[in-house]
N, C-alpha and C. Protein backbone atom coordinates (compact mmCIF):
# COMPACT_ATOMS: atom_id res chain seq x y z
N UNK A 1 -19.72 -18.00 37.05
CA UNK A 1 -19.38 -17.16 38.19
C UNK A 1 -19.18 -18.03 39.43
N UNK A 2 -17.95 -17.74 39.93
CA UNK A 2 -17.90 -18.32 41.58
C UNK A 2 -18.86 -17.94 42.21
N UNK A 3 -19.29 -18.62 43.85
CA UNK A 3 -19.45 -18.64 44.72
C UNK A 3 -19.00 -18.10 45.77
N UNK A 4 -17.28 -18.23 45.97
CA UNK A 4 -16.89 -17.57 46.82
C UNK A 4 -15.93 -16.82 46.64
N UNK A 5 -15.45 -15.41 47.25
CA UNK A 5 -14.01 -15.05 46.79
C UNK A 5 -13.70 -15.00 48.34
N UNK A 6 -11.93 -14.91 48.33
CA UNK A 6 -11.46 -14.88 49.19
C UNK A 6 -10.74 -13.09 49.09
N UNK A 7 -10.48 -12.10 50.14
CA UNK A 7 -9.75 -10.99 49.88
C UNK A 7 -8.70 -11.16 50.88
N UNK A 8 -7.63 -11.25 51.04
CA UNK A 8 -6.66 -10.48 52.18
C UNK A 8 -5.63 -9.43 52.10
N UNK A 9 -5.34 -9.23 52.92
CA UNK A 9 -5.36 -7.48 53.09
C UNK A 9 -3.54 -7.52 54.12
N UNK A 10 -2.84 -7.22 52.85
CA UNK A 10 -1.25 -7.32 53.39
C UNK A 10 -0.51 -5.71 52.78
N UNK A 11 0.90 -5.78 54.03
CA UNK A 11 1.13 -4.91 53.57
C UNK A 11 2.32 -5.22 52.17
N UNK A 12 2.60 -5.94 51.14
CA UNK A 12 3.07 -5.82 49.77
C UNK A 12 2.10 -6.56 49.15
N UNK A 13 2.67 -6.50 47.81
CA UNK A 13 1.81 -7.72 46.57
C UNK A 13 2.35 -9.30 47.21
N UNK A 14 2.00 -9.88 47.30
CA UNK A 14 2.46 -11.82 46.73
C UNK A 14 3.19 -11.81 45.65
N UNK A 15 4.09 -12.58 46.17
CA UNK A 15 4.97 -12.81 44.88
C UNK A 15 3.95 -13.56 44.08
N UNK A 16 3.90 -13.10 42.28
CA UNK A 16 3.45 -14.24 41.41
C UNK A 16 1.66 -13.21 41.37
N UNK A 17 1.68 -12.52 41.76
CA UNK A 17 0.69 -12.19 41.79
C UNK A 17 0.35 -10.57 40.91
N UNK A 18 -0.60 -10.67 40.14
CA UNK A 18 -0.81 -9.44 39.12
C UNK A 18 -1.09 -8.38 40.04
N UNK A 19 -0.51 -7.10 39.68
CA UNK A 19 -1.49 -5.62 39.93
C UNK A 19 -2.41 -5.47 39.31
N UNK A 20 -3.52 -5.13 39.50
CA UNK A 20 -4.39 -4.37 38.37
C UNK A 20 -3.97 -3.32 37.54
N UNK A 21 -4.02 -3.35 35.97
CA UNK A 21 -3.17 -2.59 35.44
C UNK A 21 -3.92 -1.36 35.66
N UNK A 22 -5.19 -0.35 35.87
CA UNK A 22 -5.84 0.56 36.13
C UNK A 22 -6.27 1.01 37.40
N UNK A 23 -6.48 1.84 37.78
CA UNK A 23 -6.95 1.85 38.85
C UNK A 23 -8.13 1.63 38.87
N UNK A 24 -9.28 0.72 39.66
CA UNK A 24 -10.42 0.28 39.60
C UNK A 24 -11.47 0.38 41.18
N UNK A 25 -12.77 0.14 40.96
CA UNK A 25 -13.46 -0.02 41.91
C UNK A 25 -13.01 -0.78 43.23
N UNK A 26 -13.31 -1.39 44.16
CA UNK A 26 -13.22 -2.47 45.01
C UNK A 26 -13.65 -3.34 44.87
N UNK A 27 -15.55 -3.10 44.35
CA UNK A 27 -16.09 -3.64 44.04
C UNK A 27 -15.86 -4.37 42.68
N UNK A 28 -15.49 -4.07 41.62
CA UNK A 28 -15.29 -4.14 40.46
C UNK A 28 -14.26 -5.51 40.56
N UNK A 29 -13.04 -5.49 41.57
CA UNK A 29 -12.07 -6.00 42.01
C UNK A 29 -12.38 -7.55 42.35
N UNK A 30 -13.24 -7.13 43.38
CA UNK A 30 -14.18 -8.52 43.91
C UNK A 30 -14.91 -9.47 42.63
N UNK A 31 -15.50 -8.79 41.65
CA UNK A 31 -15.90 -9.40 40.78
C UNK A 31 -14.60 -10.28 39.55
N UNK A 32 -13.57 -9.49 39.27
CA UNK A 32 -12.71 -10.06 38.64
C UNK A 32 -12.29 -11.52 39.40
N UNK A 33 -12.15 -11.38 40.68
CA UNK A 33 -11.91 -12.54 41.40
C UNK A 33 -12.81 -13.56 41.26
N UNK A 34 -14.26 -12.97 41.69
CA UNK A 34 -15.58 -14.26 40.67
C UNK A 34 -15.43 -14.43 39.55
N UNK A 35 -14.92 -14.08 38.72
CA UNK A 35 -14.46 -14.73 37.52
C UNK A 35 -13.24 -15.32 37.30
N UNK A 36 -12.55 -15.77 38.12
CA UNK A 36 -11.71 -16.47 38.45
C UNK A 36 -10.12 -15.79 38.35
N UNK A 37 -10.43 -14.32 38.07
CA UNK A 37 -8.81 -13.87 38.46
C UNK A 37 -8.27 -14.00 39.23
N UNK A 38 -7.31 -13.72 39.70
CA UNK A 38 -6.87 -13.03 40.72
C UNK A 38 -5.56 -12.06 40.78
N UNK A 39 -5.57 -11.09 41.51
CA UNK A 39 -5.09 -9.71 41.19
C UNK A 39 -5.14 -8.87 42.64
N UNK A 40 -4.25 -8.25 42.69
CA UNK A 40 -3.93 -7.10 43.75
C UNK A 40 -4.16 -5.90 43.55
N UNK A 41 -3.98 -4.60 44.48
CA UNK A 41 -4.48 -3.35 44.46
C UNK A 41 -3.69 -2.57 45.60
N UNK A 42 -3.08 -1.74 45.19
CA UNK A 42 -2.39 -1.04 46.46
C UNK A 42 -3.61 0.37 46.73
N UNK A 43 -3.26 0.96 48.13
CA UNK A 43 -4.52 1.29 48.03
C UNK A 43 -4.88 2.88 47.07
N UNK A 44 -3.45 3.00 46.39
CA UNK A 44 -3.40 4.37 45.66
C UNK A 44 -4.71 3.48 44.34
N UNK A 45 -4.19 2.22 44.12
CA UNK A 45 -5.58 1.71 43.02
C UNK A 45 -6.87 1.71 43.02
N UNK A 46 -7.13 1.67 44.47
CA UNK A 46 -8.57 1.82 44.64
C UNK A 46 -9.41 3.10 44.11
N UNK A 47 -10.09 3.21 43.12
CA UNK A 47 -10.65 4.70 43.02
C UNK A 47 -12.05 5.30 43.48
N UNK A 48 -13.01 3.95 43.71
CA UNK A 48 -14.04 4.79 44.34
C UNK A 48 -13.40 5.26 45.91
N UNK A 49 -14.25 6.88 45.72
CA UNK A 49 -14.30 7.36 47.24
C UNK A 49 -14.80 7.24 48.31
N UNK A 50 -16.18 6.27 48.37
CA UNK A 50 -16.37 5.71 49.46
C UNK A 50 -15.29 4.19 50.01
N UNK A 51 -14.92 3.17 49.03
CA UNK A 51 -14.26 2.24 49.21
C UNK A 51 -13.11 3.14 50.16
N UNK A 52 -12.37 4.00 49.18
CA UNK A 52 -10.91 4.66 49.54
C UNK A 52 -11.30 5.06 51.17
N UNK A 53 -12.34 5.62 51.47
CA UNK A 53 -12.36 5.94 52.97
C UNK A 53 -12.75 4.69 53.78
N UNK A 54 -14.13 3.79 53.44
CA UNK A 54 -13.93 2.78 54.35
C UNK A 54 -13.03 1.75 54.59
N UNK A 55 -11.81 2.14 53.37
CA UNK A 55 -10.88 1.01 53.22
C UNK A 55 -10.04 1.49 53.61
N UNK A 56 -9.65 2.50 54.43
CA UNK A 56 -8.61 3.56 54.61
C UNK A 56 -7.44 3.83 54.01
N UNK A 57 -7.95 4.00 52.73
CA UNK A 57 -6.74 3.94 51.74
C UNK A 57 -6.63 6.00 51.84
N UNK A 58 -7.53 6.12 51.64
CA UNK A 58 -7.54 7.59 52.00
C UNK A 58 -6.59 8.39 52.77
N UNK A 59 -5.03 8.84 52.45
CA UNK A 59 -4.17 9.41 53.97
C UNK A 59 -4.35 10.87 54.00
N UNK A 60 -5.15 11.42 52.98
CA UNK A 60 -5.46 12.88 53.18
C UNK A 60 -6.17 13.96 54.18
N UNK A 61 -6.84 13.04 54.91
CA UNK A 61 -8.04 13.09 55.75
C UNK A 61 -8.86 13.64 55.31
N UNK A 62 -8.97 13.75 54.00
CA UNK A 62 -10.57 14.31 53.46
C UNK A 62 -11.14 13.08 52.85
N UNK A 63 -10.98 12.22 53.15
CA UNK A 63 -11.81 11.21 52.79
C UNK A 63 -13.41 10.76 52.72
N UNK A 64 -13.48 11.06 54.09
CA UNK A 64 -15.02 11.30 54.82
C UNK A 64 -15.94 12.56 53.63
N UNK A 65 -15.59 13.42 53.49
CA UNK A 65 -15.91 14.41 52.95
C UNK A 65 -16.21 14.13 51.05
N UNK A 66 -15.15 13.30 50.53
CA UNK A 66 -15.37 12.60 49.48
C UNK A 66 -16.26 11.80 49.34
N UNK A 67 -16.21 10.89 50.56
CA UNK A 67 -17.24 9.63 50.63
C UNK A 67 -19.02 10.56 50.49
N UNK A 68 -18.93 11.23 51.51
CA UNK A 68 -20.38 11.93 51.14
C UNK A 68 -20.49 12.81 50.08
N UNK A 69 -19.69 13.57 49.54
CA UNK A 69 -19.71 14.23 48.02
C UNK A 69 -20.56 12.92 47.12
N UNK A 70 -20.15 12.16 47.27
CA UNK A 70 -20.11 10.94 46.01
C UNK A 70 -21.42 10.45 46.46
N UNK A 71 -21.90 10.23 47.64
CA UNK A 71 -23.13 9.66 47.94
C UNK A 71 -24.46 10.43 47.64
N UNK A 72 -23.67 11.49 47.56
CA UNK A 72 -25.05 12.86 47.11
C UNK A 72 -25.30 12.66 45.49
N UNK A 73 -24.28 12.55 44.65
CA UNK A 73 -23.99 12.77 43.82
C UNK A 73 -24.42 11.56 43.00
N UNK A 74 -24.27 10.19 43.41
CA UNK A 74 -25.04 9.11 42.91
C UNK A 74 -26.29 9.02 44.11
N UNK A 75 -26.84 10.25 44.14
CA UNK A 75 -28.27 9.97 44.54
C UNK A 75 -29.04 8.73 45.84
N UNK A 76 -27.74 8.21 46.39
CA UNK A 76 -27.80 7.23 47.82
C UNK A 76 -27.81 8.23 48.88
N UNK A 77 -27.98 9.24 48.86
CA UNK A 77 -28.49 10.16 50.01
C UNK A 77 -28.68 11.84 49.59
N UNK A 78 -29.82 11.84 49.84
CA UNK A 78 -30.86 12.94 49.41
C UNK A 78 -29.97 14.80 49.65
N UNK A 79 -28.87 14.81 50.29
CA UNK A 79 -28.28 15.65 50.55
C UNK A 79 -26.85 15.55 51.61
N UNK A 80 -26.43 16.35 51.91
CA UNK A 80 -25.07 16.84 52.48
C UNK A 80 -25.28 16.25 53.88
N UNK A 81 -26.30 16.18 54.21
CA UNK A 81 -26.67 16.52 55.96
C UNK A 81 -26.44 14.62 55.91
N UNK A 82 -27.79 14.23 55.02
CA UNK A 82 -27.90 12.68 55.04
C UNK A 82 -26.68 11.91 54.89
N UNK A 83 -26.11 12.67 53.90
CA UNK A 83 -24.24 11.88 53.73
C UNK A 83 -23.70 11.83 54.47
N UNK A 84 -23.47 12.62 55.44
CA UNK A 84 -22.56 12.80 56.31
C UNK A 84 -22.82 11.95 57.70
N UNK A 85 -24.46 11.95 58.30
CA UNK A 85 -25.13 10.80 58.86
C UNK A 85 -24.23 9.49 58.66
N UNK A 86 -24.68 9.28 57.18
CA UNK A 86 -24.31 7.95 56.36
C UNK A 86 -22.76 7.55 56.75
N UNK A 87 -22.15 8.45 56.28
CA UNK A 87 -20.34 8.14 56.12
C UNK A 87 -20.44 7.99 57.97
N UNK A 88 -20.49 8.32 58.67
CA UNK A 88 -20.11 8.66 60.00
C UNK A 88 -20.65 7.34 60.53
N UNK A 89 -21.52 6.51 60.02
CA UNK A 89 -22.11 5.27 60.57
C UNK A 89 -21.28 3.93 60.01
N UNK A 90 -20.09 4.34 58.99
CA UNK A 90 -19.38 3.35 58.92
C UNK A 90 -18.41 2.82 59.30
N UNK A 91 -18.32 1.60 59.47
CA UNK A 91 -16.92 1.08 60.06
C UNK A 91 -16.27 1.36 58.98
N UNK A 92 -14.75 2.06 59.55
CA UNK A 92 -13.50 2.77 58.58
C UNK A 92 -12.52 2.07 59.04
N UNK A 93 -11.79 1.34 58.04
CA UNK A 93 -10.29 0.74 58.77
C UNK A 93 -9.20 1.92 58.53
N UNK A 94 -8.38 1.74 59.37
CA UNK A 94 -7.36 2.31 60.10
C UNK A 94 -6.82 3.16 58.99
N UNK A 95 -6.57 4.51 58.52
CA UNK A 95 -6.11 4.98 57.28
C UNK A 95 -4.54 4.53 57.42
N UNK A 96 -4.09 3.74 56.29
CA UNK A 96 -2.57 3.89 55.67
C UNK A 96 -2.51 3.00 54.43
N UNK A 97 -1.26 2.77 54.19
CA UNK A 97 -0.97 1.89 53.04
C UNK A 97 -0.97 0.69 53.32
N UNK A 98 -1.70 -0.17 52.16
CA UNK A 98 -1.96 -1.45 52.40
C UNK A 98 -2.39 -2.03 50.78
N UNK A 99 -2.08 -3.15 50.46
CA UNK A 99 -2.50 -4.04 49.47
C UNK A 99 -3.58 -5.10 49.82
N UNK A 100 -4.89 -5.09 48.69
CA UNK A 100 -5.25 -5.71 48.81
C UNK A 100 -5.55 -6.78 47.62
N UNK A 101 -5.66 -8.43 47.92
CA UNK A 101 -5.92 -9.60 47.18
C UNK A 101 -7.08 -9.97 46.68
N UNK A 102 -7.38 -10.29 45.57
CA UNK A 102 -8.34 -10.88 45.63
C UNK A 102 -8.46 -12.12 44.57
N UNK A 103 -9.31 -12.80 45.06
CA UNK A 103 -9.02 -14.45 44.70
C UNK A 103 -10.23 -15.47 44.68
N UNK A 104 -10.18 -16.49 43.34
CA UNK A 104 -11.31 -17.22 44.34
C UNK A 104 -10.72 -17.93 45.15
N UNK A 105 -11.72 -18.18 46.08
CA UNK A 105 -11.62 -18.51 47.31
C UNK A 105 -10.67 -20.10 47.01
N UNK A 106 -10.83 -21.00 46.01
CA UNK A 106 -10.71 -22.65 46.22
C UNK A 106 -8.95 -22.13 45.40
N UNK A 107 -8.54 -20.90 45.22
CA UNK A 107 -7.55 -20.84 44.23
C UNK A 107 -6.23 -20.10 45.23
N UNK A 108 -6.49 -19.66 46.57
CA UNK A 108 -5.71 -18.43 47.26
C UNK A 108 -4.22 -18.78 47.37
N UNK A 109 -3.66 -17.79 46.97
CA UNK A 109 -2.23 -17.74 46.57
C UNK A 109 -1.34 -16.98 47.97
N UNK A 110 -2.53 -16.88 49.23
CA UNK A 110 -1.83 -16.73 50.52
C UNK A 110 -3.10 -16.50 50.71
N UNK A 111 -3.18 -16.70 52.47
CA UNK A 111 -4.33 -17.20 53.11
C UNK A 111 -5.34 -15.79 53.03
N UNK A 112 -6.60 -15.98 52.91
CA UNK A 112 -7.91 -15.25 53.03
C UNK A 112 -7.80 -14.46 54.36
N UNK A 113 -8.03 -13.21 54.58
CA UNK A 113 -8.60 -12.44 55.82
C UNK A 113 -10.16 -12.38 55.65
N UNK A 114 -10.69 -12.31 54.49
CA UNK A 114 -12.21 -12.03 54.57
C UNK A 114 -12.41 -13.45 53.33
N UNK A 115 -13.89 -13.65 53.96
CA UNK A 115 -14.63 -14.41 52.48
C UNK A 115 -15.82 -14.16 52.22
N UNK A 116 -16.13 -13.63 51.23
CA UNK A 116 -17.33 -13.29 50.48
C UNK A 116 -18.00 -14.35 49.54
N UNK A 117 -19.21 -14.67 50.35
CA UNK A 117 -19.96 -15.55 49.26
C UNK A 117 -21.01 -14.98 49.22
N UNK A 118 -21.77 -15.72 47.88
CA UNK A 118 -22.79 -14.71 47.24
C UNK A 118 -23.69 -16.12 47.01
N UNK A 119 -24.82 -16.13 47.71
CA UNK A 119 -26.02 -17.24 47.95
C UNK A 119 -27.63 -16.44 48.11
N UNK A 120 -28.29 -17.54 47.18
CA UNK A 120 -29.22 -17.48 47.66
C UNK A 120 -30.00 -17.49 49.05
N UNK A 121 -30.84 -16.41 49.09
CA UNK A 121 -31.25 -16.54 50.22
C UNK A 121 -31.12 -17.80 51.64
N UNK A 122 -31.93 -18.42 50.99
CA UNK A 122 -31.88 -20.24 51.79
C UNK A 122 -30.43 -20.31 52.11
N UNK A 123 -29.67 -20.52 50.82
CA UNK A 123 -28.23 -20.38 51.17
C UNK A 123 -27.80 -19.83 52.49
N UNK A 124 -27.90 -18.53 52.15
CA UNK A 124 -27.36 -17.42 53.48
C UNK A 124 -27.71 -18.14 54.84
N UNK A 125 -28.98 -18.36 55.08
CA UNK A 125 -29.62 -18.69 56.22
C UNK A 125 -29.11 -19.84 56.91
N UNK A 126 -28.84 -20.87 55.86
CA UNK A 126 -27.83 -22.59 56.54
C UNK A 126 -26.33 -22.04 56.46
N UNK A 127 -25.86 -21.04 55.91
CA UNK A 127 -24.35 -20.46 56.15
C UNK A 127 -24.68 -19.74 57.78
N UNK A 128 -25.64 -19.01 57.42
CA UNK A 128 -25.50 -18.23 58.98
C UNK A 128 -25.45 -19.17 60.46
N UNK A 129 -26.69 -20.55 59.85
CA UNK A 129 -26.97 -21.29 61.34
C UNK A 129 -25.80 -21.95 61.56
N UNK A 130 -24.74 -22.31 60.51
CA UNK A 130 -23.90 -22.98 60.51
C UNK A 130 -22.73 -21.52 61.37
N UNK A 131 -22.69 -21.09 61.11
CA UNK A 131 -21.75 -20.26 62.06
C UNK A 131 -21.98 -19.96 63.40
N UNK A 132 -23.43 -19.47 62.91
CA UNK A 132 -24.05 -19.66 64.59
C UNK A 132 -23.63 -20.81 65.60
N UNK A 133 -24.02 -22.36 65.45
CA UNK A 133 -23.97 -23.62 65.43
C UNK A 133 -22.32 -23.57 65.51
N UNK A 134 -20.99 -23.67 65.34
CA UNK A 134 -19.97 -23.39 65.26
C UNK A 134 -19.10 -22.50 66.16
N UNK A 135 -19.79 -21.23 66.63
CA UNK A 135 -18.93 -20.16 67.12
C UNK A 135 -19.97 -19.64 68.07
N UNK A 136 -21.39 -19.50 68.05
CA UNK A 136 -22.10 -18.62 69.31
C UNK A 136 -22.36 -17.46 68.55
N UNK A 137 -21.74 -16.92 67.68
CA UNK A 137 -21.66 -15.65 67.43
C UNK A 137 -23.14 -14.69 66.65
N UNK A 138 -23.59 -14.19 66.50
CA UNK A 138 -24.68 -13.52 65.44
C UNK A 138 -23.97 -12.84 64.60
N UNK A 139 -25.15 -12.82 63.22
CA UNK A 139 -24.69 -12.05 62.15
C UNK A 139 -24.87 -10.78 61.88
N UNK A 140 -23.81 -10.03 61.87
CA UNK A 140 -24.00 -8.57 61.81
C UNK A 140 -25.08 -8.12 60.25
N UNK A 141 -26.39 -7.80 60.55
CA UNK A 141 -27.27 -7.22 59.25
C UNK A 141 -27.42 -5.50 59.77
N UNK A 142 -26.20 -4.37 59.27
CA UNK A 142 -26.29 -3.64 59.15
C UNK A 142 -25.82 -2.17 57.94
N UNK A 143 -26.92 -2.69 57.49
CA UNK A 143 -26.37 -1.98 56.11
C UNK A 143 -27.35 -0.96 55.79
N UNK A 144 -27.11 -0.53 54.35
CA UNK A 144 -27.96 1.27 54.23
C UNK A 144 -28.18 0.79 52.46
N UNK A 145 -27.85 -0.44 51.95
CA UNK A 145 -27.87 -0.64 50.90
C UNK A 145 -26.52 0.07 49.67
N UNK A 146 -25.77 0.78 50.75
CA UNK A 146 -24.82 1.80 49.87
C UNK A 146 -23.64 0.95 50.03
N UNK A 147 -22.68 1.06 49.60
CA UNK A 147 -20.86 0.50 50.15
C UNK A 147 -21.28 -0.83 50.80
N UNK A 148 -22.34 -1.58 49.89
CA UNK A 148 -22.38 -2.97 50.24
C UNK A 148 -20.50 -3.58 50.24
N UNK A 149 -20.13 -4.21 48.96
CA UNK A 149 -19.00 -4.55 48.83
C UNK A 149 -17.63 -4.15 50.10
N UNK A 150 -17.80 -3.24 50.23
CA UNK A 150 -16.63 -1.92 51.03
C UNK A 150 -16.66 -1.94 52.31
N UNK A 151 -17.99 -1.80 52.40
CA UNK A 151 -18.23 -1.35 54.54
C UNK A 151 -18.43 -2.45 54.46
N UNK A 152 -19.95 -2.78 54.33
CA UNK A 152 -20.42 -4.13 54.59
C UNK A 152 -19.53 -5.30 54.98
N UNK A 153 -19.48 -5.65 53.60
CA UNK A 153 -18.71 -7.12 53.19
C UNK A 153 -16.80 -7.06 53.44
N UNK A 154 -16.48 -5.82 53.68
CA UNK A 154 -15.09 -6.14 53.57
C UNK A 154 -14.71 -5.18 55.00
N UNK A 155 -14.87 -4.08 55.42
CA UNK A 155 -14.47 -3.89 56.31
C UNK A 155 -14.93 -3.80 57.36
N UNK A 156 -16.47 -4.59 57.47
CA UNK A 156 -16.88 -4.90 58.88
C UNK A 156 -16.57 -5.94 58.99
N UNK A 157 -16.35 -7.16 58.26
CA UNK A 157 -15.81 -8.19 59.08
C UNK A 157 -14.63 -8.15 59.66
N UNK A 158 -13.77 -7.29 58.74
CA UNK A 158 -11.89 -6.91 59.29
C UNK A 158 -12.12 -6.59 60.49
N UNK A 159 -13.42 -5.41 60.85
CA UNK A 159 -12.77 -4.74 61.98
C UNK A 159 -13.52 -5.38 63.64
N UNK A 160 -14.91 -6.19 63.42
CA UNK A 160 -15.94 -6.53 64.40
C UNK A 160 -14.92 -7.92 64.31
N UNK A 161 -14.73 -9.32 63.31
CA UNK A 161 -14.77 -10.32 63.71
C UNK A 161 -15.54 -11.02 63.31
N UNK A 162 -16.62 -10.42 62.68
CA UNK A 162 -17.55 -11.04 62.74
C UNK A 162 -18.44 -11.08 61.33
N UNK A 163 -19.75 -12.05 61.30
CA UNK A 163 -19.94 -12.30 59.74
C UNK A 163 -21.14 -11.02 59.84
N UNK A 164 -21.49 -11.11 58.46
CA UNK A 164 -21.91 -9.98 57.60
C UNK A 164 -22.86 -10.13 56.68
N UNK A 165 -24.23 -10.00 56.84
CA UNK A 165 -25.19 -10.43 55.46
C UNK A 165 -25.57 -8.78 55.27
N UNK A 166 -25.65 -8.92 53.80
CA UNK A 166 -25.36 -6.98 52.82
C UNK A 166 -26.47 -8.04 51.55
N UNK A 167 -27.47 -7.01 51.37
CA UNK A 167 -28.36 -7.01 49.99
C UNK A 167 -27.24 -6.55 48.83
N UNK A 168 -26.37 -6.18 49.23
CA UNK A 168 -25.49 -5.40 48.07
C UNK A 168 -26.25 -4.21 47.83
N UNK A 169 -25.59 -3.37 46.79
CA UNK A 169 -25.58 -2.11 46.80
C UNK A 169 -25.92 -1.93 45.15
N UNK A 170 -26.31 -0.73 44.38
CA UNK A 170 -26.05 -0.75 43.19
C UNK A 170 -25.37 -0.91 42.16
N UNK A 171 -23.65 -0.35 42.98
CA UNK A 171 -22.89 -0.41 42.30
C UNK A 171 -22.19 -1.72 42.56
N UNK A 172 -22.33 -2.62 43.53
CA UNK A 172 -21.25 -4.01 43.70
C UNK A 172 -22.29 -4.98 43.14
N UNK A 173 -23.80 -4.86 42.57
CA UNK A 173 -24.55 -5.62 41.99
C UNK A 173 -23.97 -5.44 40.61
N UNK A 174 -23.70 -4.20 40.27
CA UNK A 174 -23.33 -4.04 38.52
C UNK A 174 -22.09 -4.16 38.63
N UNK A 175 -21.10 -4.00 39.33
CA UNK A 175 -19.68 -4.48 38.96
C UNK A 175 -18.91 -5.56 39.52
N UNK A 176 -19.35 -6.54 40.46
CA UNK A 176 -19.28 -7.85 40.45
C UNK A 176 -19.82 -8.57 39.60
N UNK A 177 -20.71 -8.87 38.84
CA UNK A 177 -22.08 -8.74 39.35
C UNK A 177 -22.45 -9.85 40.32
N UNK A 178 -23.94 -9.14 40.84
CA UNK A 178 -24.89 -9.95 41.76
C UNK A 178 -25.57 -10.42 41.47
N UNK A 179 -26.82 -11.36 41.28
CA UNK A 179 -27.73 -11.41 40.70
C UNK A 179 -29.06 -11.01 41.33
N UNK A 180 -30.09 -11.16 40.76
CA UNK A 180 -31.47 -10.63 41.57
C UNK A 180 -31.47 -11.16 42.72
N UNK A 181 -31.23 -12.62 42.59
CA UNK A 181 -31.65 -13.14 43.59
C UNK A 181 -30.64 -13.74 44.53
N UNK A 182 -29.13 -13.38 44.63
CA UNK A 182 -28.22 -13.40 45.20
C UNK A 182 -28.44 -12.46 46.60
N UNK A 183 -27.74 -12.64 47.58
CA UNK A 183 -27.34 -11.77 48.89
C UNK A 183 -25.59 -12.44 48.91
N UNK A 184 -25.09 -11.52 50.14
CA UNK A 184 -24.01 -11.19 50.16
C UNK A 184 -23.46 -11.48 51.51
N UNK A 185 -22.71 -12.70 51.95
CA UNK A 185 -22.40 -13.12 53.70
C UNK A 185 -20.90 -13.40 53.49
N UNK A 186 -20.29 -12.04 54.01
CA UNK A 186 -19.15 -12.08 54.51
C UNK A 186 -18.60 -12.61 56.04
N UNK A 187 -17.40 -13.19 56.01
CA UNK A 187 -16.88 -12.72 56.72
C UNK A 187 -15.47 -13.31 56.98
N UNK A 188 -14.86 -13.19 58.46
CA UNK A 188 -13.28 -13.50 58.83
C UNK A 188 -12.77 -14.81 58.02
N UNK A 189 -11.91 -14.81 57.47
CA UNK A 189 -11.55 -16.38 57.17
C UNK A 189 -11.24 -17.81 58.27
N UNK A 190 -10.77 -17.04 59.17
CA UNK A 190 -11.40 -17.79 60.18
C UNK A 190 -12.40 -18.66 60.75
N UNK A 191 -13.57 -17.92 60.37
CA UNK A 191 -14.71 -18.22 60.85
C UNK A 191 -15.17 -19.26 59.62
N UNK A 192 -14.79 -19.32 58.57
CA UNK A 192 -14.80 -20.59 57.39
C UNK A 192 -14.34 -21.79 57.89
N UNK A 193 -12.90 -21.38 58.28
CA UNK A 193 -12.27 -22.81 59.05
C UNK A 193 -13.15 -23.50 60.37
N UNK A 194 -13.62 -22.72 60.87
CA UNK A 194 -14.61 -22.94 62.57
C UNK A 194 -15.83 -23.88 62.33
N UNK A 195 -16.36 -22.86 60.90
CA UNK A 195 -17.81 -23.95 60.12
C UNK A 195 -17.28 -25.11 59.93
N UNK A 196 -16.24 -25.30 59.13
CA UNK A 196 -15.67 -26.91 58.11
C UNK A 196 -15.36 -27.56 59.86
N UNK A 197 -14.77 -27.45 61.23
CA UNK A 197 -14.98 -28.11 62.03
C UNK A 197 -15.88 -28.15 62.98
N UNK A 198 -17.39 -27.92 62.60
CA UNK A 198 -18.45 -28.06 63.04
C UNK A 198 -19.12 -29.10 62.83
């Protein structure tokens, strides 16, 4: 398993570059890339309903409403009232059409918008001081344990700028996978290049 994947987020495929032949998770997506695929997704491919809304693949505007159906329903929030709390506390990118990449990171077949690495604790902590140390900036730790992969790791860094430590979630632990003792520090690809000239 990689270390790092790279995702960016355009509006066609890359030339040379696979669709996913099914429609699949986000999360699920991210993991094919740790295993060294790499593969695209328009956002009609995306099928979980929380991804589809925080990823604004969603143009129906019932998205929000899906996202908490589904959160009740896999038992990440105790009812209707709590879901809706939940969904409403996430950063949502912009709803329309969009493709997204994913890649390992040392392999990208056009440049990274986000990077997801998956480190041990210790790890995380000399990634974080090192950004810190680099840019000024702090690391965004705001998560609910749910739409690790989705909110977390992929569309809070798109939309703040900024990096991202996520425990992961249930489902981006089992369909990447994570390991026990893995955590999850996203962020801008940018901010990769800023560390390497630190």
């Amino acid at each position: 398993m990689l270390d790092a994947v790279g995702i960016a987020v355009v509006d066609a495929a890359p030339n040379g570059v696979a669709r996913v032949a099914s429609p699949s998770r986000h999360c699920t997506l991210v993991g094919l890339a740790r295993r060294g695929q790499t593969v695209c997704a328009t956002s009609d491919d995306i099928n979980c309903p929380i991804a589809r809304f925080v990823l604004g693949c969603d143009l129906t505007g019932s998205g929000s409403e899906a996202a908490a159906a589904t959160l009740v329903e896999s038992k990440l929030a105790k009812d209707s009232a709590a879901a809706r709390r939940l969904v409403e506390g996430f950063r949502v990118l912009e709803p329309r059409r969009r493709v997204f990449v994913y890649f390992p990171l040392d392999e990208a077949p056009i440049p990274a918008d986000v990077v997801v690495r998956f480190l041990h604790p210790e790890e995380a902590m000399k990634r974080i001081r090192e950004l810190i140390t680099a840019t000024g900036e702090r690391t965004d730790v705001r998560t609910a344990g749910s739409a690790a992969m989705c909110a977390d790791c992929t569309a809070t860094p798109l939309i703040t700028g900024r990096a991202a430590l996520s425990p992961g979630c249930p489902g981006s632990r089992r369909e990447v996978p994570i390991a026990q003792d893995e955590v999850l520090l996203s962020f801008p690809a940018h901010l990769e290049r800023a560390m390497g000239a630190a």
